[in-house]
Protein backbone atom coordinates (compact mmCIF):
# COMPACT_ATOMS: atom_id res chain seq x y z
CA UNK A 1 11.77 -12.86 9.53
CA UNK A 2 9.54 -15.95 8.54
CA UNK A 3 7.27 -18.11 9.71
CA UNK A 4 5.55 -20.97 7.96
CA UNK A 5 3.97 -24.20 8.38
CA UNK A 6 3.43 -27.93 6.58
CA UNK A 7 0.45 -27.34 4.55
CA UNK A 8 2.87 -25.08 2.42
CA UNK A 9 3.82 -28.55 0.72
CA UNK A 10 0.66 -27.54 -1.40
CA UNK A 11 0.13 -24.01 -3.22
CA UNK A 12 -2.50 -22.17 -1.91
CA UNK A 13 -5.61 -21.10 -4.04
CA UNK A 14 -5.44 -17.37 -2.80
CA UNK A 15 -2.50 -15.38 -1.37
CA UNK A 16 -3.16 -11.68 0.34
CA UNK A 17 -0.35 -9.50 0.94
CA UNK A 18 -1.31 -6.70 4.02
CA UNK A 19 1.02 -3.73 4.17
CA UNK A 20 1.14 -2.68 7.77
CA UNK A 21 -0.16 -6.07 9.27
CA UNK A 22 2.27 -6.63 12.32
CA UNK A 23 -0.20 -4.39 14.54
CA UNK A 24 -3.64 -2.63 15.36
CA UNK A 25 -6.20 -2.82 12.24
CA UNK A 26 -3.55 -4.45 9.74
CA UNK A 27 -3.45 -7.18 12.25
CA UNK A 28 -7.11 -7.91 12.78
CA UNK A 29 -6.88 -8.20 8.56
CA UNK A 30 -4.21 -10.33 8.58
CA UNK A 31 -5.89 -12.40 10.76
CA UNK A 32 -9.39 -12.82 9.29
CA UNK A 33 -8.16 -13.28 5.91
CA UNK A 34 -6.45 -15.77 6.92
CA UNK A 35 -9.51 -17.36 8.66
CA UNK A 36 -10.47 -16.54 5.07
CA UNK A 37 -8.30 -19.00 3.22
CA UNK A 38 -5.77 -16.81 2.42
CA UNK A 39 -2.08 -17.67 2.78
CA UNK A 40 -1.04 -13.93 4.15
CA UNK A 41 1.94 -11.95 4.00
CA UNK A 42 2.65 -9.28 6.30
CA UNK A 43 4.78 -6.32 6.48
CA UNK A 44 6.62 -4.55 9.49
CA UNK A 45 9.00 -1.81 9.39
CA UNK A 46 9.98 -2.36 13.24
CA UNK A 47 8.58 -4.27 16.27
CA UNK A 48 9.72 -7.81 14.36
CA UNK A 49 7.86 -9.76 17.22
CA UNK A 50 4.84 -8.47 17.18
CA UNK A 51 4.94 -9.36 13.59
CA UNK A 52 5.93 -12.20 14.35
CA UNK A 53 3.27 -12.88 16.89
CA UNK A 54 0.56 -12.48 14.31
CA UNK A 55 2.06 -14.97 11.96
CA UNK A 56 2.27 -17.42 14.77
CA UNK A 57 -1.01 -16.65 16.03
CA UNK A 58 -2.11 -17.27 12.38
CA UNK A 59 -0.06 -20.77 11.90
CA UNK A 60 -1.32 -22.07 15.21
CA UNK A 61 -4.84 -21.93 13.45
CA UNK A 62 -3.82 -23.90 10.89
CA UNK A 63 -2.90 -21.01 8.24
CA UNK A 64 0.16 -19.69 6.38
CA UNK A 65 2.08 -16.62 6.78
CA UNK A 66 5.05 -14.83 6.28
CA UNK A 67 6.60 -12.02 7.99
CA UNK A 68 8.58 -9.52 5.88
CA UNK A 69 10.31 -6.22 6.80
CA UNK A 70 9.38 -3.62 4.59
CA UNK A 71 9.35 0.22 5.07
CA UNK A 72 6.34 1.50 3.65
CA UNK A 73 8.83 4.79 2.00
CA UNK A 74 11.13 2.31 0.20
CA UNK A 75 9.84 1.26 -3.06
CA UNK A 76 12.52 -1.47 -3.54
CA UNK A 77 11.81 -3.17 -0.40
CA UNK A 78 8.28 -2.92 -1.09
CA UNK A 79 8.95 -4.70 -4.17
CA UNK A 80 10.77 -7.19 -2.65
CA UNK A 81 8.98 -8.05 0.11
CA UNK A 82 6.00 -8.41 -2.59
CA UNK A 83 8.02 -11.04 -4.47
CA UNK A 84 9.15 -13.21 -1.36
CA UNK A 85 5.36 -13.67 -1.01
CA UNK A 86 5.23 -14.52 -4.81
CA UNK A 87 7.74 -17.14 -4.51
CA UNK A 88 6.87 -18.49 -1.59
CA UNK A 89 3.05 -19.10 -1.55
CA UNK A 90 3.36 -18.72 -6.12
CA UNK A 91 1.07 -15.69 -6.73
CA UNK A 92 -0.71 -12.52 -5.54
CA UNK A 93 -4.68 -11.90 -5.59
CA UNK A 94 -5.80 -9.40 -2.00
CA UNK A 95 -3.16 -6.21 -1.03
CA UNK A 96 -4.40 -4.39 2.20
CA UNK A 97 -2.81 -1.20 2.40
CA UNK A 98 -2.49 -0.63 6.29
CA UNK A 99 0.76 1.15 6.93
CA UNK A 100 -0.32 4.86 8.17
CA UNK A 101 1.01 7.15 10.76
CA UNK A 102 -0.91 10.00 13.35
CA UNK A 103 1.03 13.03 13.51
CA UNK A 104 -0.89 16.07 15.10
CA UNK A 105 -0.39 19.70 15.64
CA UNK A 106 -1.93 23.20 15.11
CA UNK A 107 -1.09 23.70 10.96
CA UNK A 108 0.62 27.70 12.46
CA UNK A 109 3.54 25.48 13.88
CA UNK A 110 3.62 21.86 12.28
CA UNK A 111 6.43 20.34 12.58
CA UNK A 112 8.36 20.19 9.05
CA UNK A 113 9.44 16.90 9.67
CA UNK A 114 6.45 15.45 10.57
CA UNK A 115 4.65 16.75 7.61
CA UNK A 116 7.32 14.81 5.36
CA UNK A 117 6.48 11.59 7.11
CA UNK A 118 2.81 12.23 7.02
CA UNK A 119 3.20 12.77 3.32
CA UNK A 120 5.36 9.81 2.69
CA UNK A 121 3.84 6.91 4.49
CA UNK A 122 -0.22 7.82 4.08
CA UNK A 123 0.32 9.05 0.80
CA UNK A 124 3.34 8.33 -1.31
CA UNK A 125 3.80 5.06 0.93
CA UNK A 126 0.43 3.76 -0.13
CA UNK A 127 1.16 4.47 -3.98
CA UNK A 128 4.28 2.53 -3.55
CA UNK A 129 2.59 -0.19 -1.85
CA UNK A 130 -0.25 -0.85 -4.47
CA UNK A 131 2.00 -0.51 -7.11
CA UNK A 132 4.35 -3.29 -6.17
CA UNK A 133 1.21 -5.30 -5.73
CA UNK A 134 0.21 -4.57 -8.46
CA UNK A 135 3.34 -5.73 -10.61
CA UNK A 136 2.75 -9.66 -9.23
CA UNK A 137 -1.45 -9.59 -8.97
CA UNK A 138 -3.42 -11.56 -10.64
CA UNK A 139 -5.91 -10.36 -13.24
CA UNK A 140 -9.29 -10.00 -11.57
CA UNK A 141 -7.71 -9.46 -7.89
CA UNK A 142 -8.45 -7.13 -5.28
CA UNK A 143 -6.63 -4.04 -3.61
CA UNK A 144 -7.81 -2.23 -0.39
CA UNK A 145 -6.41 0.83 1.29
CA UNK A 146 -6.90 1.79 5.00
CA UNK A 147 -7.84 5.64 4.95
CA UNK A 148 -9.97 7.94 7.57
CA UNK A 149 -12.97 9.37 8.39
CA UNK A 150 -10.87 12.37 8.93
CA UNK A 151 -11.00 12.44 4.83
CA UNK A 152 -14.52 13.42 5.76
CA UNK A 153 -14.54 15.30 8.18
CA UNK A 154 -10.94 16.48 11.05
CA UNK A 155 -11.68 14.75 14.10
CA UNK A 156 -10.52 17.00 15.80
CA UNK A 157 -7.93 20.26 16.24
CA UNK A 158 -4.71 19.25 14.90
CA UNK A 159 -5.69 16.81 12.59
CA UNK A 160 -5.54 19.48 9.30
CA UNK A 161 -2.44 17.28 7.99
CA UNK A 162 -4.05 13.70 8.94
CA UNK A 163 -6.99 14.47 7.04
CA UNK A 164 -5.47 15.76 3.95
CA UNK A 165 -3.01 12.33 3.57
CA UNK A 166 -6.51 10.37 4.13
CA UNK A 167 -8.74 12.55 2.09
CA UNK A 168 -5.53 12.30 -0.91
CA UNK A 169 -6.36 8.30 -0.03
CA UNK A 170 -9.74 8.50 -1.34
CA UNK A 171 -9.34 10.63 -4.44
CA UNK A 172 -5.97 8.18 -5.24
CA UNK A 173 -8.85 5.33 -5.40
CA UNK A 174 -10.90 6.45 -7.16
CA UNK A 175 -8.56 7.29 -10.21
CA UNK A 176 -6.75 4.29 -9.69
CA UNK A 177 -9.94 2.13 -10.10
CA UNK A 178 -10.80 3.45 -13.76
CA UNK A 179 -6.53 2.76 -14.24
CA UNK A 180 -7.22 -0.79 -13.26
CA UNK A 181 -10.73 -1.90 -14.30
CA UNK A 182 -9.28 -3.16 -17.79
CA UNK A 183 -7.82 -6.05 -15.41
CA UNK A 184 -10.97 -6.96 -13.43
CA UNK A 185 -9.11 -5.26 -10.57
CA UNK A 186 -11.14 -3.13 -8.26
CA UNK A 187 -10.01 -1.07 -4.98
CA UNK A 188 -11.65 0.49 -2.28
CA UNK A 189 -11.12 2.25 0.54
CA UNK A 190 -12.09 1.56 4.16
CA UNK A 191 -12.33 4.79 6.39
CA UNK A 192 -12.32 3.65 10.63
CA UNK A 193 -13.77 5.92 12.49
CA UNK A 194 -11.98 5.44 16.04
CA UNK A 195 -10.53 1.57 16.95
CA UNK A 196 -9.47 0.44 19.75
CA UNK A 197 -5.23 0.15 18.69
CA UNK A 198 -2.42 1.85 20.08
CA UNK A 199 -2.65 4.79 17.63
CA UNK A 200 -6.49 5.63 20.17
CA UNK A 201 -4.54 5.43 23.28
CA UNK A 202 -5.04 8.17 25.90
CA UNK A 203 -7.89 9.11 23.57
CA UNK A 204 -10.56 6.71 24.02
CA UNK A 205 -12.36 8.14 26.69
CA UNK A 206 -13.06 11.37 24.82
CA UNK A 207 -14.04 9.58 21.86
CA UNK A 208 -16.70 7.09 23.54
CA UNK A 209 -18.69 10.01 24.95
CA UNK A 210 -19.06 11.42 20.84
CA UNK A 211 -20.16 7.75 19.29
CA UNK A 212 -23.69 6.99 19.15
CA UNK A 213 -23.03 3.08 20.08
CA UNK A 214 -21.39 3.93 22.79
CA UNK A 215 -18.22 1.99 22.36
CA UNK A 216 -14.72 1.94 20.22
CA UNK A 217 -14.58 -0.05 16.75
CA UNK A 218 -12.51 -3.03 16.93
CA UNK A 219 -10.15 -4.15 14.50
CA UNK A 220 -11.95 -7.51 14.08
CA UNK A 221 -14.95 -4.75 13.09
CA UNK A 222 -12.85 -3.41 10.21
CA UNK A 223 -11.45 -6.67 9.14
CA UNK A 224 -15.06 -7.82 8.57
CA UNK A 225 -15.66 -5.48 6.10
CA UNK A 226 -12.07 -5.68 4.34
CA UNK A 227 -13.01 -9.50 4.09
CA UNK A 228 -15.78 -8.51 2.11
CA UNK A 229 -13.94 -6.42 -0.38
CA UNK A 230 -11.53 -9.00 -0.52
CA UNK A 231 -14.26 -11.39 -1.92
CA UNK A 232 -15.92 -12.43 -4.93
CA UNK A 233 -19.39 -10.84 -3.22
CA UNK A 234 -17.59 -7.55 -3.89
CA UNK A 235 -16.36 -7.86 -8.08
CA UNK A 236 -18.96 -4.90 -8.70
CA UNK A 237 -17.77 -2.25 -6.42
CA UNK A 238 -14.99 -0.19 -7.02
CA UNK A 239 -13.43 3.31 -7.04
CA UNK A 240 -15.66 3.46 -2.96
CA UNK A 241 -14.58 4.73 0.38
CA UNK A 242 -16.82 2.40 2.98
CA UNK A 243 -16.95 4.31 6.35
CA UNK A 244 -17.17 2.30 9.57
CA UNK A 245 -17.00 4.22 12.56
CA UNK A 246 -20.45 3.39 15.25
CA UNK A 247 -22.23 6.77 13.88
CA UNK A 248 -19.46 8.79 14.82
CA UNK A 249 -19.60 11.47 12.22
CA UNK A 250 -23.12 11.62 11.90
């Protein structure tokens, strides 16, 4: 599912593809990079109009975008979903990795098939991801992934699984940064502490009373910074996990 608008008559200078950008933090991304300059492409694997939403949201302030349905597991439609971007807006220079999944439970009874999802969307799902970018990107672009702060530190009971796909986030990045510096590529990786989306809900008022500001992160908050990686400001930084999360780990 597409949308588009006029000023597609001309190429655009910069194109970002977010992975995960129908909802929540992937959303608030989409959006700024598109405030940004970017023409953006965003993924969904279900909820098409919320996706949709955001790209019309996006057009209405005079930007581009394109919806595509993509399940982070699939490499294939990764891949393709990568080259409708390509041959719509005609190249590839920002990826957010966004697509992630919560699963909790004790680790004496976690649910088998949970663990398989955990595994394949935070971790073999972001692999996937930057590697289709990474097929169409051009030389000297820019790839971000959306880990934790539970790669730090568990948030809380439960979270033993969480934190190992986002702590596997952060040690991917790094490797993957001395794999791509021979491009004038660089990645990074954002770790949220807790935002206000529908993955917090029923939470929030436990996690207000531990922050030190005294309020939930936004996902305009995290966009901010993934607009700055997405930059030329950023071309010496790479390899990094950034934490954002109001003090709450301190």
């Amino acid at each position: 599912m597409a949308a588009q608008n006029n000023k597609e008559a001309q190429a655009p200078q910069k194109v970002a593809m977010v992975f995960g950008g129908s909802r929540g933090i992937g959303a608030g991304i989409a959006r700024q990079l598109a405030r940004d300059g970017f023409a953006v492409g965003l993924t969904y694997v279900s909820r098409p109009e919320q996706a949709d939403a955001v790209a019309a949201a996006i057009i209405a302030d005079n930007g581009l975008a394109l919806a595509v349905r993509a399940d982070s597991t699939d490499p294939a439609a990764l891949r393709a979903a990568v080259e409708q971007i390509i041959s719509r807006y005609g190249r590839l220079d920002v990826a957010v990795v966004s697509a992630g999944v919560l699963k909790s439970g004790g680790i004496e009874t976690f649910d088998l098939s949970d663990l398989d999802l955990s595994l394949n969307v935070n971790v073999r799902g972001v692999v996937l991801a930057v590697q289709a970018a990474l097929a169409g990107m051009q030389d000297g672009g820019r790839v971000i992934t959306i880990g934790s702060i539970a790669a730090i530190r568990p948030i809380a009971p439960g979270s033993s699984i969480y934190s190992m796909t986002k702590a596997a986030v952060a040690a991917f990045v790094k490797g993957a940064a001395l794999d791509l510096a021979p491009r004038g590529i660089t990645i990074n990786n954002i770790q949220p502490g807790p935002i206000d989306t529908d993955m917090t809900e029923g939470m929030m008022d436990y996690l207000v009373t531990h922050m030190p500001l005294r309020r939930m992160g936004r996902p305009e908050d995290v966009a901010k910074l993934a607009s700055y990686l997405a930059s030329p400001a950023s071309s010496f930084m790479t390899g990094s996990s950034l934490t954002i999360d109001g003090g709450f780990i301190l």
